[in-house]
Protein backbone atom coordinates (compact mmCIF):
# COMPACT_ATOMS: atom_id res chain seq x y z
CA UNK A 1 -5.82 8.87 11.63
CA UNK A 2 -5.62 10.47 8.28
CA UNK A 3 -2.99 13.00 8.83
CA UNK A 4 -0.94 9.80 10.16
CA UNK A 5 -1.45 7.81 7.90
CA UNK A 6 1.98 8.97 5.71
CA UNK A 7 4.13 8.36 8.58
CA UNK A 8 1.91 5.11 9.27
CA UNK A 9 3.60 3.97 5.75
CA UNK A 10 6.82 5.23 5.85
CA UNK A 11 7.49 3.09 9.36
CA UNK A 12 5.49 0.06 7.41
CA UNK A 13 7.33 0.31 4.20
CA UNK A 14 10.41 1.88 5.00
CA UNK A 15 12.87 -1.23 6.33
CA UNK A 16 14.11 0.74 9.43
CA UNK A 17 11.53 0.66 11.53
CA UNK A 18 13.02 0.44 14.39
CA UNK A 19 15.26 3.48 13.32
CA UNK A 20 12.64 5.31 12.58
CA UNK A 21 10.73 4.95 15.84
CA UNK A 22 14.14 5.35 17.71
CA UNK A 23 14.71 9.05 15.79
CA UNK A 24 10.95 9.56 16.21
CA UNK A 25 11.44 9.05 19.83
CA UNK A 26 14.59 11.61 20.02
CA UNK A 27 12.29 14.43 18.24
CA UNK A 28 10.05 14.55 21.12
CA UNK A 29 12.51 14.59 23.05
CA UNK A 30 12.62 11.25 24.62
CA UNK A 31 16.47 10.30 24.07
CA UNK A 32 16.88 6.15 23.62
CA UNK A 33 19.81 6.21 21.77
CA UNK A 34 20.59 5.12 18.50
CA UNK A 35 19.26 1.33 16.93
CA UNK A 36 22.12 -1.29 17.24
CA UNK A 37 24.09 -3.25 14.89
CA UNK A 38 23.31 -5.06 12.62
CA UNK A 39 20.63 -2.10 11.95
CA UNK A 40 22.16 0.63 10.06
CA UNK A 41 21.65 4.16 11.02
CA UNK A 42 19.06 6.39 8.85
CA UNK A 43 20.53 8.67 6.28
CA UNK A 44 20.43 12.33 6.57
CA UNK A 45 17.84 12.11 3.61
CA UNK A 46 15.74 9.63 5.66
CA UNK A 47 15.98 11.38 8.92
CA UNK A 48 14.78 14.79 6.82
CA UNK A 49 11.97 12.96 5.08
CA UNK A 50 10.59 11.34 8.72
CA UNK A 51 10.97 15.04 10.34
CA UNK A 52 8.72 16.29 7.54
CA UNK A 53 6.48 13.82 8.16
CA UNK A 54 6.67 14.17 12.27
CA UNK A 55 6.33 17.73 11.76
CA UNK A 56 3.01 17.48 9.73
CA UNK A 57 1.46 15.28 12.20
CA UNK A 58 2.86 17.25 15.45
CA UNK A 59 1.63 20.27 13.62
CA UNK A 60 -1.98 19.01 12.64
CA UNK A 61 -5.34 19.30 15.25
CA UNK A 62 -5.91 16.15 15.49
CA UNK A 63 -8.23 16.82 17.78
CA UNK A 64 -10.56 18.52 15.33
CA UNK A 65 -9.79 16.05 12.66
CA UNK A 66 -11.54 13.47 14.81
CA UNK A 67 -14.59 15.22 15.12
């Protein structure tokens, strides 16, 4: 839960949530498409700073972190 937690906020705090879920979604290679109006697309600046986040997470053993 810890090494979530950053993304946790960024989806809670960000005001695209549904964006962000949407590109989450497309990095794991689940394609849904893109959020509809009136929800404006992420930035390139936003997408970056979720796929840092996503990467952290995907990367982490969270597995062992539970223990």
């Amino acid at each position: 839960m810890r090494a979530m937690l950053p993304l946790f906020y960024l989806l809670e705090q960000g005001g695209k949530y549904i964006q962000y879920v949407k590109y989450g979604c497309e990095l794991a290679g689940i394609p849904v498409g893109t959020a509809r109006r009136p929800l404006l697309p992420l930035s390139g600046e936003e997408k970056e700073a979720f796929r840092r986040l996503y990467d952290a997470v995907k990367s982490a053993d969270l597995g062992r972190l539970a223990a």
